[in-house]
C-alpha atoms as a PDB file:
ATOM      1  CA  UNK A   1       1.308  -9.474   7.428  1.00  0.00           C
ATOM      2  CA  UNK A   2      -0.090  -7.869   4.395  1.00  0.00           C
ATOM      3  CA  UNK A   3      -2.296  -5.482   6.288  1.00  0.00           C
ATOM      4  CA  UNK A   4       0.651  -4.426   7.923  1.00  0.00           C
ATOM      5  CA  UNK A   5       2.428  -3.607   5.724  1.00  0.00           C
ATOM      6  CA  UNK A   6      -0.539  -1.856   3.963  1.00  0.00           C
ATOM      7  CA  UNK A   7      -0.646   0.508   6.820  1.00  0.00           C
ATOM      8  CA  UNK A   8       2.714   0.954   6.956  1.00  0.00           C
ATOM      9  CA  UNK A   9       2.536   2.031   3.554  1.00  0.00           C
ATOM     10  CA  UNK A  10      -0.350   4.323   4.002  1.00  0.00           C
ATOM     11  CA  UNK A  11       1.167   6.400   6.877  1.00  0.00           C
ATOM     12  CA  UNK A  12       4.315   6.442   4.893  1.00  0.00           C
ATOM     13  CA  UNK A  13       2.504   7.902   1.967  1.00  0.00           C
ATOM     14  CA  UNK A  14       0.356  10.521   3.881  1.00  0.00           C
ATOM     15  CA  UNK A  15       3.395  11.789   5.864  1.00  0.00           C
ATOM     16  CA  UNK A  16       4.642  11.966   2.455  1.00  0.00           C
ATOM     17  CA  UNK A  17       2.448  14.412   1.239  1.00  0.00           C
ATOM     18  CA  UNK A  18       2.421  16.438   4.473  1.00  0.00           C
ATOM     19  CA  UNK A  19       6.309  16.689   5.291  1.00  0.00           C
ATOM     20  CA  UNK A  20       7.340  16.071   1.675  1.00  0.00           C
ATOM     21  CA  UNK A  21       9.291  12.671   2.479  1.00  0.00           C
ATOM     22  CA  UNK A  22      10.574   9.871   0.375  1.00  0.00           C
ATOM     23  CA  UNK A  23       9.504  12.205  -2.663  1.00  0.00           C
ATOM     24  CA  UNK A  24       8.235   9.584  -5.830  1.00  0.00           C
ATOM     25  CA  UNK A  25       9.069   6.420  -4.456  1.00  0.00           C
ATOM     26  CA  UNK A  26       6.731   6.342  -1.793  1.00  0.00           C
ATOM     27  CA  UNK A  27       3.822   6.529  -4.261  1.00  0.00           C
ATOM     28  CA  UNK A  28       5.223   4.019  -6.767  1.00  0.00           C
ATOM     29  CA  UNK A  29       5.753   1.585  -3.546  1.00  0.00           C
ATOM     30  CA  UNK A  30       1.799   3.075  -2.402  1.00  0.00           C
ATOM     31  CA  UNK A  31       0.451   2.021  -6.188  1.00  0.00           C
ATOM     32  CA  UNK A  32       1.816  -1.349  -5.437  1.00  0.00           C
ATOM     33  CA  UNK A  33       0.249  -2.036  -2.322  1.00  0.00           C
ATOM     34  CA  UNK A  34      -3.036  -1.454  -3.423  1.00  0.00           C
ATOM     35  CA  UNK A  35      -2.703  -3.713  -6.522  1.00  0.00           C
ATOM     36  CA  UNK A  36      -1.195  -5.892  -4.337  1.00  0.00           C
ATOM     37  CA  UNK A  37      -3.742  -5.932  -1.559  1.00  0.00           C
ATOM     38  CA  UNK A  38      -7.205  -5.813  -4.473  1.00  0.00           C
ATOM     39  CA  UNK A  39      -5.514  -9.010  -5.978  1.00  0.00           C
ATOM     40  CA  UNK A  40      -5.097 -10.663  -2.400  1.00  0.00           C
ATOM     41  CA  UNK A  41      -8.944  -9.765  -1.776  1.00  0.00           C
ATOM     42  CA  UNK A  42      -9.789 -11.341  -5.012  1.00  0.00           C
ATOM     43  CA  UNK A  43      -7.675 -14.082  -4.797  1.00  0.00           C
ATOM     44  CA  UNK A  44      -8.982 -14.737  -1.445  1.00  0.00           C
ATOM     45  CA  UNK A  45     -12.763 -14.833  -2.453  1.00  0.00           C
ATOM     46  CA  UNK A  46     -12.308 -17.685  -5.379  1.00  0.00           C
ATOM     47  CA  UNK A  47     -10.507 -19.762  -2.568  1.00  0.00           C
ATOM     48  CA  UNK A  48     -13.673 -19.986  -0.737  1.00  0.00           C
END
């Protein structure tokens, strides 16, 4: 689900810079995902 949404994300953002869509927001909500996903990884790797 969250690697989903990651590439969701990541489409969103580079058709963002190409068509100029969603303007700020889509790189705030980009920024997120990335935290998001590098605390998931790490989080993930203590578990084991």
């Amino acid at each position: 689900m969250l690697w989903t949404i990651f590439v969701v994300l990541v489409v969103l953002w580079l058709l963002g810079f190409t068509m100029h869509i969603g303007g700020g927001l889509i790189h705030i909500l980009i920024v997120i995902a990335v935290i998001v996903l590098i605390y998931n990884l790490i989080a993930g790797r203590r578990g084991l």
